[in-house]
C-alpha atoms as a PDB file:
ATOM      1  CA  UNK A   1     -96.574  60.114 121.079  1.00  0.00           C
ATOM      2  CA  UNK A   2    -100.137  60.534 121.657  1.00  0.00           C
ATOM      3  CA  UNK A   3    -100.339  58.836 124.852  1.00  0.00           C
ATOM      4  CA  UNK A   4     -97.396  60.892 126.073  1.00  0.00           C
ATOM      5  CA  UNK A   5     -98.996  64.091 125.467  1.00  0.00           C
ATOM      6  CA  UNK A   6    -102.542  63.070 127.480  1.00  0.00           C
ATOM      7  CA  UNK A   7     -99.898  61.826 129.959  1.00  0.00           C
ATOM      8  CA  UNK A   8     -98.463  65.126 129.678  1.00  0.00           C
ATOM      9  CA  UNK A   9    -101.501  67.293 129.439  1.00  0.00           C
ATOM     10  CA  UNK A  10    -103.434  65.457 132.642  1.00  0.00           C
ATOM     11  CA  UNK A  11    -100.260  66.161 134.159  1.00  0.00           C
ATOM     12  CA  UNK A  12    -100.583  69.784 133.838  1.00  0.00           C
ATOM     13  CA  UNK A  13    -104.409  69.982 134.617  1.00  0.00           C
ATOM     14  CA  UNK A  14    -103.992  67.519 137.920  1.00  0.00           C
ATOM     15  CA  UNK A  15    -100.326  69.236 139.381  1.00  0.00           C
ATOM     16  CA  UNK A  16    -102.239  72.337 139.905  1.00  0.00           C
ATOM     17  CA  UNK A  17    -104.948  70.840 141.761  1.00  0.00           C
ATOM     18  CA  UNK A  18    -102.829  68.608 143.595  1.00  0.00           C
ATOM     19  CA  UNK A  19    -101.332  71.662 144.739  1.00  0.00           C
ATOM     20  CA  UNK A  20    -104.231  73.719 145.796  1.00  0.00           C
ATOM     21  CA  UNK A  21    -105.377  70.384 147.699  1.00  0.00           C
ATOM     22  CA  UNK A  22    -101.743  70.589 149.315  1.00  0.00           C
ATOM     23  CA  UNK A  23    -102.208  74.229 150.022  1.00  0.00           C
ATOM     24  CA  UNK A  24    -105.367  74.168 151.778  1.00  0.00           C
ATOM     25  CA  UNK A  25    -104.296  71.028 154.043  1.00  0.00           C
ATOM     26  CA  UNK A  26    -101.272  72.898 154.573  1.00  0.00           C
ATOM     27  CA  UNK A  27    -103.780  75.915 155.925  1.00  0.00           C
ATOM     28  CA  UNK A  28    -105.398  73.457 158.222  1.00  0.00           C
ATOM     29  CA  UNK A  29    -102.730  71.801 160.594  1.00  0.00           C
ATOM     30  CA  UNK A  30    -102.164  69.134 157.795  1.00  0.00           C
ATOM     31  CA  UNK A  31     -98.726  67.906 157.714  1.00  0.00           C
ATOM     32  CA  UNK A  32     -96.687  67.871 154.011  1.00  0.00           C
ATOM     33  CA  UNK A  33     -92.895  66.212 153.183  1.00  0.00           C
ATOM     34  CA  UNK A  34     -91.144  66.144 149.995  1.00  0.00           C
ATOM     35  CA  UNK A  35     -87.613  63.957 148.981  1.00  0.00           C
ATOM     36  CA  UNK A  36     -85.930  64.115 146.017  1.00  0.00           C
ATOM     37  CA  UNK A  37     -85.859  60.132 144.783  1.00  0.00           C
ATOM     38  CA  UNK A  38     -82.575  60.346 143.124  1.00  0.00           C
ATOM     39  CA  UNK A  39     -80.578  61.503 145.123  1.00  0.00           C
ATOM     40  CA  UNK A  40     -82.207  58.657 147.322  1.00  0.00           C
ATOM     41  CA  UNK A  41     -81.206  56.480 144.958  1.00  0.00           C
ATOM     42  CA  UNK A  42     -77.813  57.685 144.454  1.00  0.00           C
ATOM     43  CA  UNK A  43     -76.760  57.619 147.763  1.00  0.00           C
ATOM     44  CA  UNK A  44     -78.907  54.425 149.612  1.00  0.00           C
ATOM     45  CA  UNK A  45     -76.373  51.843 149.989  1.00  0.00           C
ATOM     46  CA  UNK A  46     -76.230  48.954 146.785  1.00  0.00           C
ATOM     47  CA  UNK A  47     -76.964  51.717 144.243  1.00  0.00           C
ATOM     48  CA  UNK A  48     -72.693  51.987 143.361  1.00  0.00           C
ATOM     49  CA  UNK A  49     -73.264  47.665 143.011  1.00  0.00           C
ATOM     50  CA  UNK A  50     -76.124  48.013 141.085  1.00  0.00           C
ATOM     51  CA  UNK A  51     -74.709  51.042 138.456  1.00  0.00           C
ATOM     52  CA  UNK A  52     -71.906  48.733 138.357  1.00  0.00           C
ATOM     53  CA  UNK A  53     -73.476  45.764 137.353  1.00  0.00           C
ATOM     54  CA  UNK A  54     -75.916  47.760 134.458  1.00  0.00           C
ATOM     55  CA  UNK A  55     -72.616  49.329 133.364  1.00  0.00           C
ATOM     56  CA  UNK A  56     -71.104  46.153 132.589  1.00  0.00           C
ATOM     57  CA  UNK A  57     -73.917  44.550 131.366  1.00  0.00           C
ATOM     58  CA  UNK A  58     -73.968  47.521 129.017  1.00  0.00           C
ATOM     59  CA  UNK A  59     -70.428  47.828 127.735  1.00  0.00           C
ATOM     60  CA  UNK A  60     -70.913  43.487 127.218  1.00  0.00           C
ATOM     61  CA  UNK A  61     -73.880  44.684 125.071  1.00  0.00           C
ATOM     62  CA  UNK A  62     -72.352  47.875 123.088  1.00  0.00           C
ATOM     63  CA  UNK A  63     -69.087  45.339 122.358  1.00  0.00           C
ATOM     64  CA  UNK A  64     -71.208  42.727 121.375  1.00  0.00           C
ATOM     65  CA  UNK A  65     -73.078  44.941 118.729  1.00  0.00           C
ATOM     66  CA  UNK A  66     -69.757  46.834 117.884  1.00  0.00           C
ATOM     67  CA  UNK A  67     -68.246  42.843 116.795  1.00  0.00           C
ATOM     68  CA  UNK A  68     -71.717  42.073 114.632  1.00  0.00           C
ATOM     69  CA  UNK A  69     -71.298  45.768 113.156  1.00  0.00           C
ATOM     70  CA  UNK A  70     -67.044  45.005 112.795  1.00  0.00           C
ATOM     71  CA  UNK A  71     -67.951  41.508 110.844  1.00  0.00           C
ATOM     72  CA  UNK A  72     -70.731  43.094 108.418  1.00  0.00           C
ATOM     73  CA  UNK A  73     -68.096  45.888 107.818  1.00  0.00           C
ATOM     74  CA  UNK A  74     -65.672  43.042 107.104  1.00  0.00           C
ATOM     75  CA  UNK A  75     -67.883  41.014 105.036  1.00  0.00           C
ATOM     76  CA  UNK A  76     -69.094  44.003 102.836  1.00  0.00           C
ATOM     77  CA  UNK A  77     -65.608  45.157 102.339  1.00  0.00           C
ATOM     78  CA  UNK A  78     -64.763  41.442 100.702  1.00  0.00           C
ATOM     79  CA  UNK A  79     -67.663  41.540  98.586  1.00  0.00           C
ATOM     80  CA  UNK A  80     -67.098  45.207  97.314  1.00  0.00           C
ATOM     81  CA  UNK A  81     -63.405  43.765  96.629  1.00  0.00           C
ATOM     82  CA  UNK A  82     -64.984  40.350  94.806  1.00  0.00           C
ATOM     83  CA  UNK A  83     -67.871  41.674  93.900  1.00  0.00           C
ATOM     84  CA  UNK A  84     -66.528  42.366  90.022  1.00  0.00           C
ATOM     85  CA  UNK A  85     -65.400  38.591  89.232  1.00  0.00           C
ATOM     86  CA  UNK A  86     -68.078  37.380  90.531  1.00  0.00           C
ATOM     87  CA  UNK A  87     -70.695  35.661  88.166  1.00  0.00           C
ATOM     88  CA  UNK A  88     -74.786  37.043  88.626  1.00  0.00           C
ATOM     89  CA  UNK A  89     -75.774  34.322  90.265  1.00  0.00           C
ATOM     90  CA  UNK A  90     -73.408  34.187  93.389  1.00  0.00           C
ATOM     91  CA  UNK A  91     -73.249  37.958  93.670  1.00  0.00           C
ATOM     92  CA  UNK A  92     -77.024  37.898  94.146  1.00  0.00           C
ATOM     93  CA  UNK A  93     -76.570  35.031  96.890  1.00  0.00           C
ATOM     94  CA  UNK A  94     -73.497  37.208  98.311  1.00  0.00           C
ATOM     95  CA  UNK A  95     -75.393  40.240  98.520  1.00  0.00           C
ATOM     96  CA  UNK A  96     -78.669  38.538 100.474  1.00  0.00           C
ATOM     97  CA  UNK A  97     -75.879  37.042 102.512  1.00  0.00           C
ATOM     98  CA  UNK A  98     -74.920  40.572 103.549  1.00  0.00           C
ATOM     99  CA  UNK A  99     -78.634  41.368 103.603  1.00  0.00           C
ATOM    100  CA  UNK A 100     -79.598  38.529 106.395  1.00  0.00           C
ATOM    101  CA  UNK A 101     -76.520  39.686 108.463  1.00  0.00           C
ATOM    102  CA  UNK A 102     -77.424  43.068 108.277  1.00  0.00           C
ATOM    103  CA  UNK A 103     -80.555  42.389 109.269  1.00  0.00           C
ATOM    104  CA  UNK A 104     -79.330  40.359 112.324  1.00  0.00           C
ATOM    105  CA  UNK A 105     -76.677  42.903 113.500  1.00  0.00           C
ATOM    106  CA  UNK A 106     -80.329  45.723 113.881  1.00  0.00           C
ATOM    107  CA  UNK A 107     -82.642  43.017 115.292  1.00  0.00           C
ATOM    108  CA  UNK A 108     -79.962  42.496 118.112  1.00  0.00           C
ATOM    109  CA  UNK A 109     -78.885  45.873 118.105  1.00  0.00           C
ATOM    110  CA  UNK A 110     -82.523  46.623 118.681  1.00  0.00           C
ATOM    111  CA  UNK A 111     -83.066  43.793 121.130  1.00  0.00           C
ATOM    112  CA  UNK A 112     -80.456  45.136 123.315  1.00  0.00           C
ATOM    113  CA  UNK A 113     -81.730  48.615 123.604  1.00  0.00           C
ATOM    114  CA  UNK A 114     -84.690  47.291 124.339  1.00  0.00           C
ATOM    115  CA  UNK A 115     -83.084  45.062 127.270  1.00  0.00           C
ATOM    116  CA  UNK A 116     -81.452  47.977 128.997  1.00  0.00           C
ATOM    117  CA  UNK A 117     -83.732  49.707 130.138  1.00  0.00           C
ATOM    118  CA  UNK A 118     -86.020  46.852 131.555  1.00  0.00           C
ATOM    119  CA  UNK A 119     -82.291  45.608 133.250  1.00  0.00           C
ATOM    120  CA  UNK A 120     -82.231  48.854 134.677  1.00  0.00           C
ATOM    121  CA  UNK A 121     -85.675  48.695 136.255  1.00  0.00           C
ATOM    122  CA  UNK A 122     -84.459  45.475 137.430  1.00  0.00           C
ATOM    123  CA  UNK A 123     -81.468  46.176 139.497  1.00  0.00           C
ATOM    124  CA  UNK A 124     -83.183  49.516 140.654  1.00  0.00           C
ATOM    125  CA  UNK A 125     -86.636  47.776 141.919  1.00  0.00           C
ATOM    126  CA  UNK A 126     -85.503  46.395 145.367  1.00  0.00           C
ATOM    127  CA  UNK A 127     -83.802  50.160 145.996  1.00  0.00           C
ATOM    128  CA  UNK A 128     -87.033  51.705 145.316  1.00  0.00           C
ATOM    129  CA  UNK A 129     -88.579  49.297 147.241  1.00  0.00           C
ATOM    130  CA  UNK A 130     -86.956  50.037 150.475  1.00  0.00           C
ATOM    131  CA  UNK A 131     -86.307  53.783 149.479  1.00  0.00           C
ATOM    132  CA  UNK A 132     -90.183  53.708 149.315  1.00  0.00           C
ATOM    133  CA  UNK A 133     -90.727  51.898 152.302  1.00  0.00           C
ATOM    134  CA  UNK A 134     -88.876  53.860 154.620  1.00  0.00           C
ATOM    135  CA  UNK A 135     -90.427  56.759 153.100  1.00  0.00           C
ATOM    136  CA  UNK A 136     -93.874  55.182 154.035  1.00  0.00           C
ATOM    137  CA  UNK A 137     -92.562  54.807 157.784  1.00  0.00           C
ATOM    138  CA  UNK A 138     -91.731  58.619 157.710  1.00  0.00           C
ATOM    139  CA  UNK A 139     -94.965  60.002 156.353  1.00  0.00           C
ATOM    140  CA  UNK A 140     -96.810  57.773 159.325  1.00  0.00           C
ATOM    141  CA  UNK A 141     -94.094  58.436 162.474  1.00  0.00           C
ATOM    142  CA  UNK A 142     -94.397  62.099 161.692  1.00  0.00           C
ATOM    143  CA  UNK A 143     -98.207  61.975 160.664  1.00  0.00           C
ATOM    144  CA  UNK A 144     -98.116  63.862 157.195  1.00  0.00           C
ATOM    145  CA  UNK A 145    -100.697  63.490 154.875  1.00  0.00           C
ATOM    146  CA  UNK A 146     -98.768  63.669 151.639  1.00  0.00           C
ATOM    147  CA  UNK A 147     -95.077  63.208 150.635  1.00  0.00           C
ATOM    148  CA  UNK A 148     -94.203  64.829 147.583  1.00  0.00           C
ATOM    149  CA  UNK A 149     -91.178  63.617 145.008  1.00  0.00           C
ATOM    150  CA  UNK A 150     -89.453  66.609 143.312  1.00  0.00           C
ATOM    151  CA  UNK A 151     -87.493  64.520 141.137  1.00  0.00           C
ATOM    152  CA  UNK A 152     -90.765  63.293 139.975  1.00  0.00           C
ATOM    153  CA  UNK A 153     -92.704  66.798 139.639  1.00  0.00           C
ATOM    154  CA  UNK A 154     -90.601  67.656 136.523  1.00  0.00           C
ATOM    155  CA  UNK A 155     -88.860  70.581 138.804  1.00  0.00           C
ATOM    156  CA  UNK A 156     -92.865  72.135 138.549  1.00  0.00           C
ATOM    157  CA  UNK A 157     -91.911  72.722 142.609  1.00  0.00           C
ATOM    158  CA  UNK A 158     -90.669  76.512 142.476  1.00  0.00           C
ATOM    159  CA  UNK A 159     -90.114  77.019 146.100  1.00  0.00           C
ATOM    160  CA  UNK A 160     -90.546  74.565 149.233  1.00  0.00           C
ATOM    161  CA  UNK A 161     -89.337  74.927 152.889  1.00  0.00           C
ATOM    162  CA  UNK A 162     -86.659  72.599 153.665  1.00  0.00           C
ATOM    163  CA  UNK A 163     -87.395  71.669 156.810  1.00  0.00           C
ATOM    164  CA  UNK A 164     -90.240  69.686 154.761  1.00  0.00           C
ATOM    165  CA  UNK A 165     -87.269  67.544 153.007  1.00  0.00           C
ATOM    166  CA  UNK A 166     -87.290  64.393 154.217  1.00  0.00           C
ATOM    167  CA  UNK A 167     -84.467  62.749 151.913  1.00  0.00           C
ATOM    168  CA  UNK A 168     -81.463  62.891 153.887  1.00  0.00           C
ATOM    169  CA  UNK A 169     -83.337  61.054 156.593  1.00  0.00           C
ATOM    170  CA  UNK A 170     -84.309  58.552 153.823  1.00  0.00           C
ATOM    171  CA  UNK A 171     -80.594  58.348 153.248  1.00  0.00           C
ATOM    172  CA  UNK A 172     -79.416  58.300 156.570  1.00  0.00           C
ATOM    173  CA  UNK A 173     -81.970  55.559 157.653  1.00  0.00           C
ATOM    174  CA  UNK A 174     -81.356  53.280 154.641  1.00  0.00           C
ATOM    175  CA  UNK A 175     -78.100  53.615 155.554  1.00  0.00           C
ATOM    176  CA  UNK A 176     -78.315  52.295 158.970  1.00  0.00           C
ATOM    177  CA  UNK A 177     -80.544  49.584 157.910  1.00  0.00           C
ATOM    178  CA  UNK A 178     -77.604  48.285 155.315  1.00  0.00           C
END
């Protein structure tokens, strides 16, 4: 939590500068672009394969954990029902039983929520990767100094002149490259 609050707070010292810097280049004849990186994403061709594939992977996952959670149910249910006529001794080994499974049905619970997200960084890499590259090809045919990313500013962009968006000729040249 720490960490994300520097994050956050050299965030809000460096935007500001970032944008004077901007602002004065701007003053001088320099050259600025912005896109918006998810609607990139959203529309570059293989991003409908790749939400596809994460969204299967996913509802795999959720069923998976849903069956583990549907057998503890089961097997807590019998031992509620047993549980009086059965002697000390086997109760205890029932209810560590139900313990361990527990146990298991969290840890992969947890595992998979874990997985997710690094899956999605996955499948989205080699988009970003060519989103990025084309956007590198941009900034050097049209000689601009700096390309911004308002999806990535937190929406801390107020105003900008759209003839400085570069993203639908991100799209349309992904696109063409597919």
């Amino acid at each position: 939590m720490r960490l994300m609050r520097d994050r956050m707070h050299w965030g809000l010292i460096l935007l500001p500068a970032v944008f004077l810097v901007a602002l004065g280049a701007s003053q001088q004849g320099v050259r600025l672009g912005y896109v918006d990186s998810e609607q990139i994403l959203q529309r570059m061709p293989g991003f409908t394969t790749a939400d596809s594939t994460f969204q299967a992977e996913s509802a795999s996952w959720r069923a998976e954990v849903q069956q583990l959670q549907a057998a503890l149910d089961s097997a807590v249910e019998a031992f509620n029902q047993q549980s009086p006529v059965l002697s000390p001794t086997v109760r205890q080994e029932r209810t560590q039983e139900l313990q361990r499974l527990s146990r298991q049905v969290q840890d992969r619970s947890a595992e998979l929520s874990q997985r997710a997200p690094a899956r999605w960084r996955e499948l989205m890499k080699p988009l970003e990767d060519r989103a990025v590259a084309v956007i590198r090809g941009l900034r050097a045919e049209r000689n601009l100094v700096l390309v911004f990313d308002v999806a990535a500013a937190g929406n801390n962009i107020i105003a900008a002149d759209p003839a400085l968006d570069l993203t639908g000729e991100v799209v349309g040249r992904l696109q063409r490259t597919q």
